[in-house]
N, C-alpha and C. Protein backbone atom coordinates (compact mmCIF):
# COMPACT_ATOMS: atom_id res chain seq x y z
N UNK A 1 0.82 -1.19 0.00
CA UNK A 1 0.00 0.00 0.00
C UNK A 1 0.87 1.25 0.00
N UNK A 2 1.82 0.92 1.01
CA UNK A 2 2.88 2.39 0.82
C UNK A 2 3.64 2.38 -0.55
N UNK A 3 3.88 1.41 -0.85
CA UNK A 3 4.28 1.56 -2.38
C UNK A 3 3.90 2.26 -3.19
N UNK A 4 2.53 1.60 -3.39
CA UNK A 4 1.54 2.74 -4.36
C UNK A 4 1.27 3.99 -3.99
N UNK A 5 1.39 4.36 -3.03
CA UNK A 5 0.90 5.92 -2.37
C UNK A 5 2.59 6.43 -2.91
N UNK A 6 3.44 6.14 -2.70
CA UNK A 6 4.89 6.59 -3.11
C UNK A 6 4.76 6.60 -4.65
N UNK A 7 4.47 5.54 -5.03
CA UNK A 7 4.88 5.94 -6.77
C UNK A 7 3.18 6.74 -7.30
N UNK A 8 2.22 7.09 -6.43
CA UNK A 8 1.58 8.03 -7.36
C UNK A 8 1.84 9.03 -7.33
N UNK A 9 2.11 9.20 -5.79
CA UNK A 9 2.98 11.07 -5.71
C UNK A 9 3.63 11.13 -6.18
N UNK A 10 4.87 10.30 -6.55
CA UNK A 10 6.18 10.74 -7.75
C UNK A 10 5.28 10.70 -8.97
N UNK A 11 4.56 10.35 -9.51
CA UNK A 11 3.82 11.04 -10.58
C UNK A 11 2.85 11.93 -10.51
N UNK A 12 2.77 12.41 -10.19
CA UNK A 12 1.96 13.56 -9.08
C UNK A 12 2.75 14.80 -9.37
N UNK A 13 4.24 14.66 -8.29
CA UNK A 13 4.72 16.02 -8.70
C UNK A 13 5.58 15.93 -9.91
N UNK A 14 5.68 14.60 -11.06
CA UNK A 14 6.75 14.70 -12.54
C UNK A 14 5.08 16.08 -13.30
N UNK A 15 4.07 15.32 -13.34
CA UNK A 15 3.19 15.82 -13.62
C UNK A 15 3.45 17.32 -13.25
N UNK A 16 3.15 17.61 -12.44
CA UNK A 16 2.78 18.91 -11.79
C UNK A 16 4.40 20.08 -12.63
N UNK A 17 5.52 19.55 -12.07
CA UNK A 17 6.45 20.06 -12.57
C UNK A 17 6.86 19.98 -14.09
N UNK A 18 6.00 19.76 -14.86
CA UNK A 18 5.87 20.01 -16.46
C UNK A 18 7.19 18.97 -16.75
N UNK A 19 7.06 17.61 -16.75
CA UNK A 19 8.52 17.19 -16.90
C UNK A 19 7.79 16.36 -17.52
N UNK A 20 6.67 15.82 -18.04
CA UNK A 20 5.92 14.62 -18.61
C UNK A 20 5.48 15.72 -19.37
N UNK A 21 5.59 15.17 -21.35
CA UNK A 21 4.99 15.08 -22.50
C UNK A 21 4.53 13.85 -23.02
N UNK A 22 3.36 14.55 -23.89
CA UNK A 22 3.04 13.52 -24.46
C UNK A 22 3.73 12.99 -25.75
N UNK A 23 3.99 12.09 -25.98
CA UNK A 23 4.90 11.62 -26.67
C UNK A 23 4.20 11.74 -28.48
N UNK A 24 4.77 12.15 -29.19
CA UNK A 24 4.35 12.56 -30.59
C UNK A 24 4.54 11.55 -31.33
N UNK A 25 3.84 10.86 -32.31
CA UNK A 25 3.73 9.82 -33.39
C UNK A 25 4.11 10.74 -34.71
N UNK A 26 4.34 9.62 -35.43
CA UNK A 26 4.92 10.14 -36.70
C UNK A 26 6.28 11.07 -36.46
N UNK A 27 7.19 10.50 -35.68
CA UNK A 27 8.17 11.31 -35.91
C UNK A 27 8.92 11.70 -37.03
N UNK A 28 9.87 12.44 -37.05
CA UNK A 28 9.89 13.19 -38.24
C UNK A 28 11.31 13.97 -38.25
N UNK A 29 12.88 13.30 -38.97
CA UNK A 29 13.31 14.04 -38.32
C UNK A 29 13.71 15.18 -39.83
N UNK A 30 14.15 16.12 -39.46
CA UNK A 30 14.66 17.39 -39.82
C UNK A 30 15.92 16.74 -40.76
N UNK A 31 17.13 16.76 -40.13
CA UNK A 31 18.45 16.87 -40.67
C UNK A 31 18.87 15.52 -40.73
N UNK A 32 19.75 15.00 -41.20
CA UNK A 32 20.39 13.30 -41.51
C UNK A 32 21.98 13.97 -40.65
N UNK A 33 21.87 12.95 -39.56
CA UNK A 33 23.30 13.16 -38.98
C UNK A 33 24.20 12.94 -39.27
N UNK A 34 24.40 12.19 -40.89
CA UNK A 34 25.15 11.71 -41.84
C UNK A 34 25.59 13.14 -42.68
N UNK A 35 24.54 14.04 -42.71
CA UNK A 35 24.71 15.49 -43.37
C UNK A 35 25.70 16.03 -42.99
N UNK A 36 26.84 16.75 -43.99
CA UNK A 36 27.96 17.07 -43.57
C UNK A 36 27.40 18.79 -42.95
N UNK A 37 26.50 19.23 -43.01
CA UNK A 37 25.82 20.15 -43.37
C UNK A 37 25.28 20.86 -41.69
N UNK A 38 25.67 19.52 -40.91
CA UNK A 38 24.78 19.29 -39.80
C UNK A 38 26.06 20.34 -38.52
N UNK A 39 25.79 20.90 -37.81
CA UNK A 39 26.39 21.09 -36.93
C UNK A 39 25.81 20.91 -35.65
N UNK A 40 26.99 21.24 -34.57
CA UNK A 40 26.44 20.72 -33.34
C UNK A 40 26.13 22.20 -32.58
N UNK A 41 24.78 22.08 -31.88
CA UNK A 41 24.28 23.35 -31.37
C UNK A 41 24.99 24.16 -30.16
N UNK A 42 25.00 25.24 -30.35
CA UNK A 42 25.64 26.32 -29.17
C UNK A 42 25.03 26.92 -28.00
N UNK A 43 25.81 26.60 -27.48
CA UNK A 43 24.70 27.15 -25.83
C UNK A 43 26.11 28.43 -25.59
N UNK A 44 25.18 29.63 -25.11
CA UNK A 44 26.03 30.36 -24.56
C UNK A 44 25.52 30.25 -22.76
N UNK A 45 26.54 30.82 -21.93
CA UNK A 45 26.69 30.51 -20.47
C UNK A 45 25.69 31.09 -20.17
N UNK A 46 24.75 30.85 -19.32
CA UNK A 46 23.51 31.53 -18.50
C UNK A 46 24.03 32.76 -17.80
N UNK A 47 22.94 34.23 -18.13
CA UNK A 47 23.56 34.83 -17.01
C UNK A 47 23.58 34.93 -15.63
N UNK A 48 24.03 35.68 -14.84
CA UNK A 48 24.12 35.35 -13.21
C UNK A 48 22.78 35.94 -13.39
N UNK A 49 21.99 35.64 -11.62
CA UNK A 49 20.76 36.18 -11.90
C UNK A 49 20.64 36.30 -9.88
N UNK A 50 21.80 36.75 -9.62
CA UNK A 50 21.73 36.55 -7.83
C UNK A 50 22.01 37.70 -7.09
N UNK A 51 21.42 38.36 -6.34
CA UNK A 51 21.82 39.92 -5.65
C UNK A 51 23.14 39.49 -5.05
N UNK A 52 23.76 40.76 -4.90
CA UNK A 52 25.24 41.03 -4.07
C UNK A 52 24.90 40.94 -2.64
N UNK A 53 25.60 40.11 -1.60
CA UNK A 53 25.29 39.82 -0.33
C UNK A 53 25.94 40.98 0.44
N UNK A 54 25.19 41.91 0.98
CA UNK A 54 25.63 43.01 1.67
C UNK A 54 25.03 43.09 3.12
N UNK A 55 25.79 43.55 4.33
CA UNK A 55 25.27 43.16 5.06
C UNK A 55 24.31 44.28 5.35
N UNK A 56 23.08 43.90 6.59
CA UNK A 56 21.93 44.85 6.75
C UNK A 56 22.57 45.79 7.62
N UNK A 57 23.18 45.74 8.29
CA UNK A 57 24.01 46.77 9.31
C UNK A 57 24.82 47.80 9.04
N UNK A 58 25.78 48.01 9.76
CA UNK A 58 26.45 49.48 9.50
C UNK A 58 27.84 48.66 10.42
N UNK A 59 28.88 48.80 9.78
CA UNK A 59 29.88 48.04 10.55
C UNK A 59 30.17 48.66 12.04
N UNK A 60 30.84 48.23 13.30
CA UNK A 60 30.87 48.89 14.14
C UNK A 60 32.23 49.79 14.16
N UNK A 61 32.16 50.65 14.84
CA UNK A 61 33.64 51.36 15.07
C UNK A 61 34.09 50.67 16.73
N UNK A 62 35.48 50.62 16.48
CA UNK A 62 36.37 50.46 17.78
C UNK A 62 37.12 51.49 18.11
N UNK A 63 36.97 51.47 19.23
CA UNK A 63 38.11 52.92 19.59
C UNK A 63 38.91 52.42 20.80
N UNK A 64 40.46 52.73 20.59
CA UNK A 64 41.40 52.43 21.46
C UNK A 64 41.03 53.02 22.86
N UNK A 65 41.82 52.12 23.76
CA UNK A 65 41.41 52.57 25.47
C UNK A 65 42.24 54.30 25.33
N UNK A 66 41.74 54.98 26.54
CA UNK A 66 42.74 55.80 26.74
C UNK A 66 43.82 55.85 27.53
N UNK A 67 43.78 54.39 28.14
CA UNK A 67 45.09 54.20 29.23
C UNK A 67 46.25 53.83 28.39
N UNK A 68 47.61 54.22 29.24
CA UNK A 68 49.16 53.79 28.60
C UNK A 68 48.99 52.34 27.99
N UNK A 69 49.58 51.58 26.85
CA UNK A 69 50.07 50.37 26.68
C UNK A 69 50.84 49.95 27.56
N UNK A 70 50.86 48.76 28.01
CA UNK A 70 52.22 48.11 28.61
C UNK A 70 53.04 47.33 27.63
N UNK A 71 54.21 47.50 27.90
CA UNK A 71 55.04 46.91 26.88
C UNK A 71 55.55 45.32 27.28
N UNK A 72 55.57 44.62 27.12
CA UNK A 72 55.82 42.66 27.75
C UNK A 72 56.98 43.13 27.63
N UNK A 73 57.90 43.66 26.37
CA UNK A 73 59.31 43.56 25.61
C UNK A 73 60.26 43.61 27.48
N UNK A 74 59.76 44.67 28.13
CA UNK A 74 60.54 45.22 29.69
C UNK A 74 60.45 44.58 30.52
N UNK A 75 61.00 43.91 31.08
CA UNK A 75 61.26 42.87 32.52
C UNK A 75 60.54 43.63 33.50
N UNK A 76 59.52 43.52 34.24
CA UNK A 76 58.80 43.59 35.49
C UNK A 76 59.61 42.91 36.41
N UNK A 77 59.50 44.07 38.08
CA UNK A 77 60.07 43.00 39.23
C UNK A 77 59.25 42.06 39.50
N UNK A 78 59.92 41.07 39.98
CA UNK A 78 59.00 39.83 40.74
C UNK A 78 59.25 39.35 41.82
N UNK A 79 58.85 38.19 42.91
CA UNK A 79 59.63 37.86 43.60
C UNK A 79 58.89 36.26 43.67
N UNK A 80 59.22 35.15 44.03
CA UNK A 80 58.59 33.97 44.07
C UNK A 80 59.48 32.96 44.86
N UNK A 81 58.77 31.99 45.28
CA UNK A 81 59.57 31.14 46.45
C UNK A 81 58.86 29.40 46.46
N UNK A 82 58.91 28.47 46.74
CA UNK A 82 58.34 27.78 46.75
C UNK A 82 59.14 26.34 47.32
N UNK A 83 58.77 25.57 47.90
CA UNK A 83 59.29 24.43 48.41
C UNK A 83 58.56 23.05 49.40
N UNK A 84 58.97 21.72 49.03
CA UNK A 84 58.36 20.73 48.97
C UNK A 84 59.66 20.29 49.95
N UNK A 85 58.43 19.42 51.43
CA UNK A 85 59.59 18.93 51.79
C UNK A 85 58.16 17.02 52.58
N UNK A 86 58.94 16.29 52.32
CA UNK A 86 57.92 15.23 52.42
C UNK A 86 58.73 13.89 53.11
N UNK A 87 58.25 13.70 54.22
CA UNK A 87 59.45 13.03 55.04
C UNK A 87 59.52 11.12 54.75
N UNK A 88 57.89 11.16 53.99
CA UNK A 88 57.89 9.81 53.70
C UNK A 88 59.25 9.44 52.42
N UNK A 89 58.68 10.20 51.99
CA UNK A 89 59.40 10.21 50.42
C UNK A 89 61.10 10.48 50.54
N UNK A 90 61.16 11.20 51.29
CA UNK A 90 62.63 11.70 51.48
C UNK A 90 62.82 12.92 50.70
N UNK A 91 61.54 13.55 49.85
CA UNK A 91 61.80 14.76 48.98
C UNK A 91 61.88 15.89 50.19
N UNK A 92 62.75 16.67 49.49
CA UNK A 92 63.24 18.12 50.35
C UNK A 92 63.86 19.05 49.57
N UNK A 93 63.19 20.03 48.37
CA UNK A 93 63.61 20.62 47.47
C UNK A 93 62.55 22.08 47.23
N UNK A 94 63.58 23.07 46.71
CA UNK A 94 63.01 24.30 47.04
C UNK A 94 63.42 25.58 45.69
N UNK A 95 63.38 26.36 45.90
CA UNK A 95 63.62 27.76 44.66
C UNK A 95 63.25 28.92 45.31
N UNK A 96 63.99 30.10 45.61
CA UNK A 96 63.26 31.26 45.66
C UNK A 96 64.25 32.19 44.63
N UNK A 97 63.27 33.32 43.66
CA UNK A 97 63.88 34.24 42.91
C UNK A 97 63.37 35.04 42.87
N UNK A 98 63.98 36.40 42.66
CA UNK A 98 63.57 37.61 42.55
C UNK A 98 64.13 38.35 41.71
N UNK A 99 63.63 39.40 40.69
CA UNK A 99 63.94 40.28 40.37
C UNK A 99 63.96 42.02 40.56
N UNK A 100 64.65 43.02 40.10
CA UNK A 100 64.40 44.63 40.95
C UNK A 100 63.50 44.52 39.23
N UNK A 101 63.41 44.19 38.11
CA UNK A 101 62.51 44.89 36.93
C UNK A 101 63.54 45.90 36.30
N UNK A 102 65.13 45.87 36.52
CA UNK A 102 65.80 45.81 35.32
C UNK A 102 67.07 45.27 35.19
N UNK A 103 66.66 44.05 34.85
CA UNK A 103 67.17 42.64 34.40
C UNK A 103 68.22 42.42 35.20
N UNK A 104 68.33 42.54 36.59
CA UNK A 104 69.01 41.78 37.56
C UNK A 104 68.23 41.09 38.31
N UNK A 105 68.67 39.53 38.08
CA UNK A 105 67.75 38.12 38.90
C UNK A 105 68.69 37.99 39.91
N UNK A 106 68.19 37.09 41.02
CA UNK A 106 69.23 36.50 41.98
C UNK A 106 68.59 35.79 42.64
N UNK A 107 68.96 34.49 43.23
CA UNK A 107 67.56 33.65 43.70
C UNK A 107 68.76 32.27 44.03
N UNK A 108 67.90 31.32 44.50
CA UNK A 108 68.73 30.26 44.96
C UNK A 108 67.77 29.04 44.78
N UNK A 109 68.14 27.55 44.73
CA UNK A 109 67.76 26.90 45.23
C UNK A 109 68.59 25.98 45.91
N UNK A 110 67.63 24.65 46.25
CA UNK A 110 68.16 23.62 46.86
C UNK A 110 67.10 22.37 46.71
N UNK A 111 68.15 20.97 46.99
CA UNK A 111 68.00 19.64 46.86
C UNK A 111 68.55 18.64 47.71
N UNK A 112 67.70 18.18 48.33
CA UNK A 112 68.10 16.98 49.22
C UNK A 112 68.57 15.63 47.66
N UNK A 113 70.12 15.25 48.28
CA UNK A 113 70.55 14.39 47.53
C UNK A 113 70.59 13.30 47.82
N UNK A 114 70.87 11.91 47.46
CA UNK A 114 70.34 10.45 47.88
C UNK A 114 71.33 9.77 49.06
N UNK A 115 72.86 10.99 48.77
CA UNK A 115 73.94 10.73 49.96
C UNK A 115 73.21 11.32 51.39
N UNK A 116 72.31 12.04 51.59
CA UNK A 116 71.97 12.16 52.36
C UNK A 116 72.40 14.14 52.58
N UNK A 117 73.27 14.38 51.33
CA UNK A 117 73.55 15.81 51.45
C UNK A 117 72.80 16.92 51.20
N UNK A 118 72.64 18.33 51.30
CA UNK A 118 71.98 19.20 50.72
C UNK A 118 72.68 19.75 49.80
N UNK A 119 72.24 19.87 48.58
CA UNK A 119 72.84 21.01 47.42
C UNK A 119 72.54 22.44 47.42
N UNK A 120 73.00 23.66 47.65
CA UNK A 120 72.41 24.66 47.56
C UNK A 120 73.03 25.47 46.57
N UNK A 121 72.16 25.95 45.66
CA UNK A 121 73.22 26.91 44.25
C UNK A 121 72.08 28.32 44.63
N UNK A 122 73.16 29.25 44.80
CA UNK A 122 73.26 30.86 44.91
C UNK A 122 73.57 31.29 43.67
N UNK A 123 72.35 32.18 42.97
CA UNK A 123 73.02 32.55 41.14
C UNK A 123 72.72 33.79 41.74
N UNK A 124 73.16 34.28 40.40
CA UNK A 124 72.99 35.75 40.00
C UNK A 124 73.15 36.38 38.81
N UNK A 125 72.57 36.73 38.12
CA UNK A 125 72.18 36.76 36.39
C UNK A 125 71.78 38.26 35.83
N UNK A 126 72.79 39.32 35.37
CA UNK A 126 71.99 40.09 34.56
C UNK A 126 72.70 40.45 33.33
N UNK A 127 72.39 41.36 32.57
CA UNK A 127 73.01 41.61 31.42
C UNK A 127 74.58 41.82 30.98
N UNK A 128 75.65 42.04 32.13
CA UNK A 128 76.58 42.43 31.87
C UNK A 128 77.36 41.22 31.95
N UNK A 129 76.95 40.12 33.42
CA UNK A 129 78.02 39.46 33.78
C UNK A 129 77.47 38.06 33.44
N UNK A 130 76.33 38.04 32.83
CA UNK A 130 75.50 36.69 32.52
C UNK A 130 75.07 35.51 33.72
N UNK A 131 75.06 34.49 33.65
CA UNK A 131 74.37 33.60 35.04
C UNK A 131 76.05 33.11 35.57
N UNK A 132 75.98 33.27 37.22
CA UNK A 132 77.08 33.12 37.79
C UNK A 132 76.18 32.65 39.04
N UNK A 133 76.77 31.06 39.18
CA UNK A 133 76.18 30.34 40.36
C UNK A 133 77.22 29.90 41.32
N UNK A 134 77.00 30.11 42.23
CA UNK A 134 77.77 29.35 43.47
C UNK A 134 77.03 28.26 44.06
N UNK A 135 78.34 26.67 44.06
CA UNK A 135 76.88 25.57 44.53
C UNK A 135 77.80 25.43 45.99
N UNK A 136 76.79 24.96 47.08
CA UNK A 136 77.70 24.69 47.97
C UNK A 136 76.91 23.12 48.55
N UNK A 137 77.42 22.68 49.64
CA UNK A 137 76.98 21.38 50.43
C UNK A 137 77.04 21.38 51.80
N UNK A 138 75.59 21.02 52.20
CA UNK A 138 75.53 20.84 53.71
C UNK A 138 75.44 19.48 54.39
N UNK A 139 76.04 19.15 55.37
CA UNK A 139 75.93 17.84 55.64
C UNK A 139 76.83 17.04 55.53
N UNK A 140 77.19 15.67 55.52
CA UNK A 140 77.65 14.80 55.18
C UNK A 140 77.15 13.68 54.77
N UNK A 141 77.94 12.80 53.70
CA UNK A 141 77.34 12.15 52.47
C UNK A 141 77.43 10.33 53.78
N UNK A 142 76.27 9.98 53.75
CA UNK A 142 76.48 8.53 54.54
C UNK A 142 75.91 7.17 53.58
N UNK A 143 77.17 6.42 53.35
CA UNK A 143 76.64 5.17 52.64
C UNK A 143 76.52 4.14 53.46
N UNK A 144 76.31 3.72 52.89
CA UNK A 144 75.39 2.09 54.18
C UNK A 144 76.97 1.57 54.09
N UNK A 145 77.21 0.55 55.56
CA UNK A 145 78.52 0.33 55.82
C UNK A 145 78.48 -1.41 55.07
N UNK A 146 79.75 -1.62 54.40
CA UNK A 146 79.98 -2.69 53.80
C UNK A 146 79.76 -3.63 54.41
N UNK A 147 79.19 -4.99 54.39
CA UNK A 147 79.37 -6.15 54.83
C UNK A 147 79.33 -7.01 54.21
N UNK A 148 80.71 -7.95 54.22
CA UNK A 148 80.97 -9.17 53.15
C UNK A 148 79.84 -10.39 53.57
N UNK A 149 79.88 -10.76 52.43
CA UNK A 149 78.75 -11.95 51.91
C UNK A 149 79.09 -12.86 52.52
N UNK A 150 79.03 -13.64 53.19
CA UNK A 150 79.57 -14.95 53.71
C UNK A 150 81.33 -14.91 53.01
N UNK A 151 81.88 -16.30 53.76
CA UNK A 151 83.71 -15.98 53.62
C UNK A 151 84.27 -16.68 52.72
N UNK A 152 85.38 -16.85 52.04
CA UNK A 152 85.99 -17.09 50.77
C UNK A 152 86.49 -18.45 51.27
N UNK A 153 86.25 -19.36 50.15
CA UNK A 153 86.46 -20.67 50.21
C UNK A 153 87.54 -21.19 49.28
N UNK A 154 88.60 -21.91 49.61
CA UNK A 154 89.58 -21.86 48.36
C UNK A 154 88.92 -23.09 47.23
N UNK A 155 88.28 -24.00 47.56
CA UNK A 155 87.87 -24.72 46.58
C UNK A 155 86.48 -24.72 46.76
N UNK A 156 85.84 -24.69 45.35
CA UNK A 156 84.01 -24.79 46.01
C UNK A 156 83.34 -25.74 46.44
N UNK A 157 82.51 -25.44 46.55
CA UNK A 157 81.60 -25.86 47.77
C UNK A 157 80.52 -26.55 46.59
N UNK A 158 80.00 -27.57 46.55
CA UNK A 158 79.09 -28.09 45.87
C UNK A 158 78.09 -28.67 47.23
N UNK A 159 76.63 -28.38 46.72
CA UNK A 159 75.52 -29.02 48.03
C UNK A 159 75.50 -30.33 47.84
N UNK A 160 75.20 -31.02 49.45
CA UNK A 160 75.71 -32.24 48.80
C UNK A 160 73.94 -33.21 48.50
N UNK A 161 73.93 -33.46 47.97
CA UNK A 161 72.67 -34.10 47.48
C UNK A 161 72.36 -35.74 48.32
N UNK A 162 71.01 -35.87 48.58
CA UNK A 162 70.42 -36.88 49.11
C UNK A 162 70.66 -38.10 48.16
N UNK A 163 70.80 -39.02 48.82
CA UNK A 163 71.02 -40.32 47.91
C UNK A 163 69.90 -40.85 48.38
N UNK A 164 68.93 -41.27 46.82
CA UNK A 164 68.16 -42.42 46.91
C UNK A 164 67.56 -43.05 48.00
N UNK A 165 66.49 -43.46 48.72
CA UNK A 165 66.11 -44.51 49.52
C UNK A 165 66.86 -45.93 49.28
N UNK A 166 67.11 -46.81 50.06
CA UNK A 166 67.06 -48.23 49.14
C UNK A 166 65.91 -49.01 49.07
N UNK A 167 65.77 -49.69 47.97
CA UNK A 167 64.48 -50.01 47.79
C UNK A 167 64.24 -51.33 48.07
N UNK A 168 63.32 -51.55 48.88
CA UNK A 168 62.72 -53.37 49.88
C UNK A 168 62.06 -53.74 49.58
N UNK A 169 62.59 -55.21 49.01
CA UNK A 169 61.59 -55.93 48.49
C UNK A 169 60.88 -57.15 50.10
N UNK A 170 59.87 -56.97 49.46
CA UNK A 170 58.81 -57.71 50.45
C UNK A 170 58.45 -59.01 50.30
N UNK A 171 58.63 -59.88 50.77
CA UNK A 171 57.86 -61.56 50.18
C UNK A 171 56.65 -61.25 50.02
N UNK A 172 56.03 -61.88 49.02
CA UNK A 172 54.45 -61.82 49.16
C UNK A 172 53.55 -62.59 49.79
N UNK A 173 52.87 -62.02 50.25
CA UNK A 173 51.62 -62.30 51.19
C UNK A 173 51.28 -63.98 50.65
N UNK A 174 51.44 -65.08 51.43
CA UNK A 174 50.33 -65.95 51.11
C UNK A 174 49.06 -66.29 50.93
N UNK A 175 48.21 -66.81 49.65
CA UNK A 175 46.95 -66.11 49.84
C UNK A 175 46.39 -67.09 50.91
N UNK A 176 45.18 -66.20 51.04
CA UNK A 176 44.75 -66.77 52.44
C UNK A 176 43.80 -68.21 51.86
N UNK A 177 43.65 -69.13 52.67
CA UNK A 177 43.01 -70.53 52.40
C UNK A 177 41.41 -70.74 53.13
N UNK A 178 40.87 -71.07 52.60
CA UNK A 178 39.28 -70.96 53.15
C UNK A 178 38.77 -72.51 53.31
């Protein structure tokens, strides 16, 4: 049923949209395509036929602030600090730096090291004398104290292995008599 309701409306709107003629008897043609006489027809390009898309508005105007620009290009002072110290972990490490905002840094950090030492580097960085660090060390470095493996044997030692059960033989049972 939906079938037919689908293909009558597609003939419905071929109809409606002038796309169905009736087909003419006695055709009849004009020219022999064999005719040298015959050429092939010219279409020139359709013209455009579409308005210019302009918008309905009026563009907006922007107008600059009236406050100074800041320039990024100029080093601003700063000052910042920060440090992690975590007793499970054994972390104990830190940074503080500062600048005055024209281009002299100076700042330090530090690092707990696995000897058990502290590292501390003191810089100092500006345009004339470039980065100049001093590292120093606090503490003392402690390694776990040596202890030899069991003692030196001049010939080796092989484990000495279980020997076999020996194996018993049993007389056999007489069978029993009834």
């Amino acid at each position: 049923m939906k079938v037919e309701v689908f293909v009558f409306a597609a003939l419905v709107a071929v109809v409606a949209a002038g796309g169905y003629h009736q087909p003419q008897h006695g055709y009849k043609q004009e020219k022999s395509y064999m005719d040298s006489s015959y050429s092939a027809p010219h279409y020139s390009a359709p013209a455009p036929h579409y308005k210019e898309n302009k918008p309905a508005y009026h563009q907006p105007e922007y107008k600059s602030a009236d406050y100074d620009k800041k320039s990024y290009d100029v080093p601003s002072p700063y000052h910042f600090d920060w440090a992690v110290k975590d007793d499970y972990t054994y972390n104990n490490f830190g940074q503080q730096e500062s600048s005055d905002g024209k281009g002299y840094v100076s700042g330090s950090y530090y690092t707990l090291l696995p000897d058990g030492r502290t590292q501390i580097v003191t810089y100092k960085a500006d345009d004339y004398s470039g980065y100049v660090a001093d590292v120093k060390y606090e503490g003392y470095a402690k390694y776990p104290e040596y202890t030899p493996s069991g003692s030196y044997h001049k010939t080796p030692s092989y484990p000495e292995y279980n020997k076999a059960p020996a194996v018993k033989y049993e007389k056999p049972y007489a069978a029993a008599k009834y």
